[in-house]
C-alpha atoms as a PDB file:
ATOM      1  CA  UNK A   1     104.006 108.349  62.087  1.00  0.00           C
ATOM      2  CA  UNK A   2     104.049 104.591  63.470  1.00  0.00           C
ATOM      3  CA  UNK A   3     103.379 105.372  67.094  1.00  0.00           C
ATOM      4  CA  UNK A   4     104.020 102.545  70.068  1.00  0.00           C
ATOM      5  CA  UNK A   5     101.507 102.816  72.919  1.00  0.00           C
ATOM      6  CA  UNK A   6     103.662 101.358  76.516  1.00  0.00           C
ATOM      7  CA  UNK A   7     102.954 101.175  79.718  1.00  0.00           C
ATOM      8  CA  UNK A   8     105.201 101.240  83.116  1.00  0.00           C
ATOM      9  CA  UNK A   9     103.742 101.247  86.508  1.00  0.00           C
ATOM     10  CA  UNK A  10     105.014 103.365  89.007  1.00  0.00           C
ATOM     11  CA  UNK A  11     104.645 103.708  93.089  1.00  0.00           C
ATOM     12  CA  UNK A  12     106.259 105.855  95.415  1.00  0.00           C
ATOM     13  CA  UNK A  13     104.036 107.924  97.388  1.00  0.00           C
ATOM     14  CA  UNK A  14     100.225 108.537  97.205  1.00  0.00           C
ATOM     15  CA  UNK A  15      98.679 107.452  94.200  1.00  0.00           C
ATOM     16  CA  UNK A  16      96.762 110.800  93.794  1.00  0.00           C
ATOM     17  CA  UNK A  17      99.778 112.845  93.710  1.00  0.00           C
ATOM     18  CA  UNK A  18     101.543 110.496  91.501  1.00  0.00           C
ATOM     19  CA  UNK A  19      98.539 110.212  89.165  1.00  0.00           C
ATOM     20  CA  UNK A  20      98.626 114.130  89.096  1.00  0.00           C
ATOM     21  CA  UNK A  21     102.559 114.625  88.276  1.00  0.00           C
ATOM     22  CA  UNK A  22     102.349 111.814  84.939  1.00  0.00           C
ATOM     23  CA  UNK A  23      98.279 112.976  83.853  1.00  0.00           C
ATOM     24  CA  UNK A  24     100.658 116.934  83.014  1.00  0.00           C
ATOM     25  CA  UNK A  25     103.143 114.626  80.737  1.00  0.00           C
ATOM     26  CA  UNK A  26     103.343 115.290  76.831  1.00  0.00           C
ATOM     27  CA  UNK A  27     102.859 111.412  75.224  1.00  0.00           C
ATOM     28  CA  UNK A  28     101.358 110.229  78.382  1.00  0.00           C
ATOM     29  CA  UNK A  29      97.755 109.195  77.053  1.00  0.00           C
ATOM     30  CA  UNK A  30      96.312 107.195  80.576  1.00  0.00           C
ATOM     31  CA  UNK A  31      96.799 107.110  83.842  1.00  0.00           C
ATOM     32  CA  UNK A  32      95.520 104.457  86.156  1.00  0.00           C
ATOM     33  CA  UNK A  33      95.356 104.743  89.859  1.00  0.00           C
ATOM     34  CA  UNK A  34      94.914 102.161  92.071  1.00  0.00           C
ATOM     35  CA  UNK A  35      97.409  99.723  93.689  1.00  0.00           C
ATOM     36  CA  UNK A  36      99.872  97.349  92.462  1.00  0.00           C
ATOM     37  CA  UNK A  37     101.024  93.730  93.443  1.00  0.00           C
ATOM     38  CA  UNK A  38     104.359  92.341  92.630  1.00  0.00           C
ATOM     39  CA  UNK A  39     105.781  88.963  93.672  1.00  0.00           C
ATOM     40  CA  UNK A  40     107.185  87.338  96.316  1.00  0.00           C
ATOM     41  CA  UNK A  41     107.981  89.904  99.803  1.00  0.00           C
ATOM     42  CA  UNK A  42     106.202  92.486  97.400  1.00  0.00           C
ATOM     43  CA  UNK A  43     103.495  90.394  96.594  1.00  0.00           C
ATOM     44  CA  UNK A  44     101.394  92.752  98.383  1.00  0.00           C
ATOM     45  CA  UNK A  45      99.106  95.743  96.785  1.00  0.00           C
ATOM     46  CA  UNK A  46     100.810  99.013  97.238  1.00  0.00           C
ATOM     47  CA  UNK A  47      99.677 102.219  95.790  1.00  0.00           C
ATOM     48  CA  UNK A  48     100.212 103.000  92.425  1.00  0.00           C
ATOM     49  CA  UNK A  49      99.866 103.846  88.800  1.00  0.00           C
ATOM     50  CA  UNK A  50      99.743 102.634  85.749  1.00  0.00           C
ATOM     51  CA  UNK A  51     100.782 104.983  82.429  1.00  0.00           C
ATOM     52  CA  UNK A  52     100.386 104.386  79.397  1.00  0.00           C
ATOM     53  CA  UNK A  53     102.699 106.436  76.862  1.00  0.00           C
ATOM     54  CA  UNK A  54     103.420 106.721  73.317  1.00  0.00           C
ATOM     55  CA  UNK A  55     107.534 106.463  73.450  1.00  0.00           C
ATOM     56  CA  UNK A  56     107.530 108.455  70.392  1.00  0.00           C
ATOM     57  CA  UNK A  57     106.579 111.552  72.899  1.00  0.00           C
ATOM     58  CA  UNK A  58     108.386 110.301  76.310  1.00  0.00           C
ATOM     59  CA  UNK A  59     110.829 108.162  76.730  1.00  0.00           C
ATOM     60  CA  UNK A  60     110.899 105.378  79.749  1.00  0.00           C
ATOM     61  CA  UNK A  61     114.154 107.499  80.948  1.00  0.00           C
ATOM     62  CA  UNK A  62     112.041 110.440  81.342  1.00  0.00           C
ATOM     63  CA  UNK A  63     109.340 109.141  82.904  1.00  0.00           C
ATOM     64  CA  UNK A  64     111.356 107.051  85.347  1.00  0.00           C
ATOM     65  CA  UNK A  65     113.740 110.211  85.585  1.00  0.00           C
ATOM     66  CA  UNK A  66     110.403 112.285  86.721  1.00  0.00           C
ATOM     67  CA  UNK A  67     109.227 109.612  88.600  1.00  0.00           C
ATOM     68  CA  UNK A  68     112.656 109.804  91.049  1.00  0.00           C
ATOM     69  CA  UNK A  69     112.503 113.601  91.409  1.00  0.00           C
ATOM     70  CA  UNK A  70     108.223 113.682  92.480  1.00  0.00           C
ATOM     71  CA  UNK A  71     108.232 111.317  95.444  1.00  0.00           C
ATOM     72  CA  UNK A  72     110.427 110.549  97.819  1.00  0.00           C
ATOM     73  CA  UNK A  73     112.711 108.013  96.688  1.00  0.00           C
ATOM     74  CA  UNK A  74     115.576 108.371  98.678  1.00  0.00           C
ATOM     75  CA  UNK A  75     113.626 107.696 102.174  1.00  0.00           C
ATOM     76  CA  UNK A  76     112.777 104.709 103.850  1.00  0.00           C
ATOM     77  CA  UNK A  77     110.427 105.789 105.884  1.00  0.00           C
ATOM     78  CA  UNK A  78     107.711 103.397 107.773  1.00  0.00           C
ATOM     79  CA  UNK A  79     104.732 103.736 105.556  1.00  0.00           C
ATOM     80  CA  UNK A  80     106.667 102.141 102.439  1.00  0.00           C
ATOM     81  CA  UNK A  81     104.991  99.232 102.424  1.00  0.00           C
ATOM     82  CA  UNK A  82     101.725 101.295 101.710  1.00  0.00           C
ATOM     83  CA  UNK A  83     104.235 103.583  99.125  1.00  0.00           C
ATOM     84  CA  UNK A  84     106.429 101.462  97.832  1.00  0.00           C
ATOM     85  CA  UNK A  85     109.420 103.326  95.834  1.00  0.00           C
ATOM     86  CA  UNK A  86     109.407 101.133  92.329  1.00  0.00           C
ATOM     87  CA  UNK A  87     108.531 100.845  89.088  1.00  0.00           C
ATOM     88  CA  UNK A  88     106.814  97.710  88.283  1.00  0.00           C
ATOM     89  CA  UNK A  89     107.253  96.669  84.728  1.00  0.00           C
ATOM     90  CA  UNK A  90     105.497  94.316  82.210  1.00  0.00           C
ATOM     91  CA  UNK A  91     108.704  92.843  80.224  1.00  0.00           C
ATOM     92  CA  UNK A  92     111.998  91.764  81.231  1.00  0.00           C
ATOM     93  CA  UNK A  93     113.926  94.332  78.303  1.00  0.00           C
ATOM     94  CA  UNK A  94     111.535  96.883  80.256  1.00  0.00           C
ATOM     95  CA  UNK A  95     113.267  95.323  83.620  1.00  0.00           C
ATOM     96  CA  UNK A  96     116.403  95.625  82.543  1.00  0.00           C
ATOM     97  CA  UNK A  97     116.382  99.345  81.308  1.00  0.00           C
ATOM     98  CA  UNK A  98     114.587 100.556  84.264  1.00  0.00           C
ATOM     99  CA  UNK A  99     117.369  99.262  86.096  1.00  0.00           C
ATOM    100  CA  UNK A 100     120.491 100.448  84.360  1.00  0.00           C
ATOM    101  CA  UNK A 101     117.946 104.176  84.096  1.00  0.00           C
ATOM    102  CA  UNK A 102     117.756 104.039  87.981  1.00  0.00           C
ATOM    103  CA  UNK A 103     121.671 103.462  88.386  1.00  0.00           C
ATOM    104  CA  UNK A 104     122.440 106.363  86.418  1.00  0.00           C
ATOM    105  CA  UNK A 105     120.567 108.643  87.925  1.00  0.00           C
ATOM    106  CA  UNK A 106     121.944 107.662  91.415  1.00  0.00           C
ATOM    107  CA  UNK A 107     124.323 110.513  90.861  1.00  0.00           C
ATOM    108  CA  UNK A 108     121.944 113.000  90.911  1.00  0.00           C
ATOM    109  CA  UNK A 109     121.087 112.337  93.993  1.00  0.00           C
ATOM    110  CA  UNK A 110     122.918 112.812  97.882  1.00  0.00           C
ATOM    111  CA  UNK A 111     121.719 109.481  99.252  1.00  0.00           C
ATOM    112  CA  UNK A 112     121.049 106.491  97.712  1.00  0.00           C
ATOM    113  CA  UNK A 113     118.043 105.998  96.018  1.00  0.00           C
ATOM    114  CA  UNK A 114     115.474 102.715  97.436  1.00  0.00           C
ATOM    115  CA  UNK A 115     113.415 102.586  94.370  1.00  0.00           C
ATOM    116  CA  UNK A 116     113.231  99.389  93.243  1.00  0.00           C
ATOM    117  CA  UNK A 117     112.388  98.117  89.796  1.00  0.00           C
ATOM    118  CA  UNK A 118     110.043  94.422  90.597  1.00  0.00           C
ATOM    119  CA  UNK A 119     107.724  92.460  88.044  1.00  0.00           C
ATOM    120  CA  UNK A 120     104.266  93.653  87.412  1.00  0.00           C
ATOM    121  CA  UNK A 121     101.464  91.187  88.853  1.00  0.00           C
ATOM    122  CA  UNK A 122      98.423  92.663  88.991  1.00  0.00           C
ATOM    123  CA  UNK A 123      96.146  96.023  89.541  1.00  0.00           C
ATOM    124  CA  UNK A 124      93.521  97.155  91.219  1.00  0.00           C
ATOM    125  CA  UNK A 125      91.841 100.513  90.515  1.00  0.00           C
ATOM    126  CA  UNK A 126      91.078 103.134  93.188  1.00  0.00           C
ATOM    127  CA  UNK A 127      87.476 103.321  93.432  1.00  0.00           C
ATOM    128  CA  UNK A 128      85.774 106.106  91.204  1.00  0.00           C
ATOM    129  CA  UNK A 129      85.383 108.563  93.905  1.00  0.00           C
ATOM    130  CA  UNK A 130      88.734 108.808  94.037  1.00  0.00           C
ATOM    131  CA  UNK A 131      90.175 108.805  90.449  1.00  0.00           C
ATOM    132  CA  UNK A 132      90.945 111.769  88.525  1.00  0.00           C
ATOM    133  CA  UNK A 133      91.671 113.060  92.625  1.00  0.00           C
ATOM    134  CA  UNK A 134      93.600 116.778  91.834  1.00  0.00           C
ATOM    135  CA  UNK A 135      91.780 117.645  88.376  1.00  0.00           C
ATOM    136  CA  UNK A 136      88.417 117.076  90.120  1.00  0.00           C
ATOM    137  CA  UNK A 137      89.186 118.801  93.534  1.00  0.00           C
ATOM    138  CA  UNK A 138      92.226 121.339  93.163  1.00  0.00           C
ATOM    139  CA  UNK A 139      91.610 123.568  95.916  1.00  0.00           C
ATOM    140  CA  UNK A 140      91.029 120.916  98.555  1.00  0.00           C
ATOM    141  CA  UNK A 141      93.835 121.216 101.651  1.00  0.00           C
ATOM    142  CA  UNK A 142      95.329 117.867 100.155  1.00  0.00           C
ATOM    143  CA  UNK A 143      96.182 119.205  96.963  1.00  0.00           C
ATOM    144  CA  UNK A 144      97.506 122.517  98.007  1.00  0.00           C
ATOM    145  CA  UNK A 145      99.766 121.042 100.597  1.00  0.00           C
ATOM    146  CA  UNK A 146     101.181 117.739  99.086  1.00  0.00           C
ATOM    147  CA  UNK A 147     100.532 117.809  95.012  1.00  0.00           C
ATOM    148  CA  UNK A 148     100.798 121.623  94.257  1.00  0.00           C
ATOM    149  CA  UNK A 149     104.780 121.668  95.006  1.00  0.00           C
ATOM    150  CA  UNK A 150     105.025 118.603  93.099  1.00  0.00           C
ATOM    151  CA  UNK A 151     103.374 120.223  89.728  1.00  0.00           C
ATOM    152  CA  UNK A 152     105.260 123.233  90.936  1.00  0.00           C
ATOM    153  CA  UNK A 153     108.747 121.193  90.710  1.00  0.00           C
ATOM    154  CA  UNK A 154     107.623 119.693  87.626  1.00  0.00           C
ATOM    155  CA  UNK A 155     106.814 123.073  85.912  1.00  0.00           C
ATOM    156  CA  UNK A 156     110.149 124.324  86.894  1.00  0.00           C
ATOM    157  CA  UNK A 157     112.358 121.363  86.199  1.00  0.00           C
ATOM    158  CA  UNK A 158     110.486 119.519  83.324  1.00  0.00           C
ATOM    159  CA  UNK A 159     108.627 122.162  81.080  1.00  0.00           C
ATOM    160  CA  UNK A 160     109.415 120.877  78.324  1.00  0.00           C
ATOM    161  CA  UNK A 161     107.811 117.791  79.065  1.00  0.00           C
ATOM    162  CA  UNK A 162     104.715 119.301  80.174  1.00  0.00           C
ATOM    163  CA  UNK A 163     101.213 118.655  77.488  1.00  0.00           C
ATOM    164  CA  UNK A 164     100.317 122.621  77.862  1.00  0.00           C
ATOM    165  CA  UNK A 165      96.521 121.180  77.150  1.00  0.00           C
ATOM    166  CA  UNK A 166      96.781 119.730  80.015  1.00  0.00           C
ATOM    167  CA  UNK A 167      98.687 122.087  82.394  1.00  0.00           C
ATOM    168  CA  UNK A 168      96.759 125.147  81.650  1.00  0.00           C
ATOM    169  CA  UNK A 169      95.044 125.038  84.725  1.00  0.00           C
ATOM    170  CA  UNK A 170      97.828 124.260  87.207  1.00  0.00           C
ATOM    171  CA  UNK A 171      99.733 127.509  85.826  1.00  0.00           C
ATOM    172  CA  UNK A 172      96.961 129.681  88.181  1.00  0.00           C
ATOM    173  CA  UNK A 173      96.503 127.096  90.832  1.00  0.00           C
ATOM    174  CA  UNK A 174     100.014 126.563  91.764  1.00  0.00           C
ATOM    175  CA  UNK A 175     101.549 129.940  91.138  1.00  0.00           C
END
């Protein structure tokens, strides 16, 4: 099997629970957290991830459709220029997919959705401490509180997308 390694960036809310949601994903093979630049009013690091995927496993319209559903990408709320709502991608057929996947799934959703689709720039990771944030501390208040219902959505309404490997332990935390 000829398998294609890709890679999509992806803010919307903190980059631990973000990096948590896509690390569960069958075909994702790396995450990286840290915070992403765009260009022009975006130009400005945000936090974010980077995944890497073998498209023979996920598709971009699955990972952008999980993506919508984990954070909150309907609300404009204050903080977004810490969160940005986008996915940040490396080539313009990438650009243009993301965009026609967002407008689709705008009727899923009651209100519109703010995520934005902008030009990758550049990365910087999270330091170490940091990295790896729910499989190295899952019982911390954080995790319990903000990325538990998130893996707890995703076990519901994406199972099938789910690397079981990788999940086994979230079955007993989250339950």
């Amino acid at each position: 099997m000829n398998s294609k390694l890709d890679k999509i960036a992806l803010g919307g809310g903190c980059h631990w629970c973000t990096e948590a949601v896509f690390q569960s994903l069958k075909g994702v093979v790396k995450v990286e957290q840290g915070y992403v630049a765009s260009v022009e009013e975006n130009s400005n690091f945000s936090e974010a991830i980077i995944v890497h995927f073998n498209r023979d496993e996920i598709s971009l319209k699955t990972l952008i459709e999980i993506h919508l559903h984990t954070h909150k990408s309907t609300s404009n709320h204050s903080m977004r220029s810490k969160y940005r709502s986008a996915v940040y991608t490396f080539l313009e057929e990438q650009r243009r997919a993301s965009k026609c996947i967002i407008e689709d799934f705008q009727k899923d959703f009651d209100h519109a959705l703010i995520t934005k689709v902008h030009p990758f720039q550049s990365f910087k990771a999270s330091r170490e401490a940091i990295q790896n944030y729910y499989q190295k501390n899952p019982n911390k208040p954080f995790c319990k509180t903000f990325i538990d219902p998130k893996l707890k959505y995703l076990l519901q309404k994406f199972s099938h997308q789910i690397n079981q490997s990788k999940v086994a332990h979230l079955a007993t935390t989250i339950v």
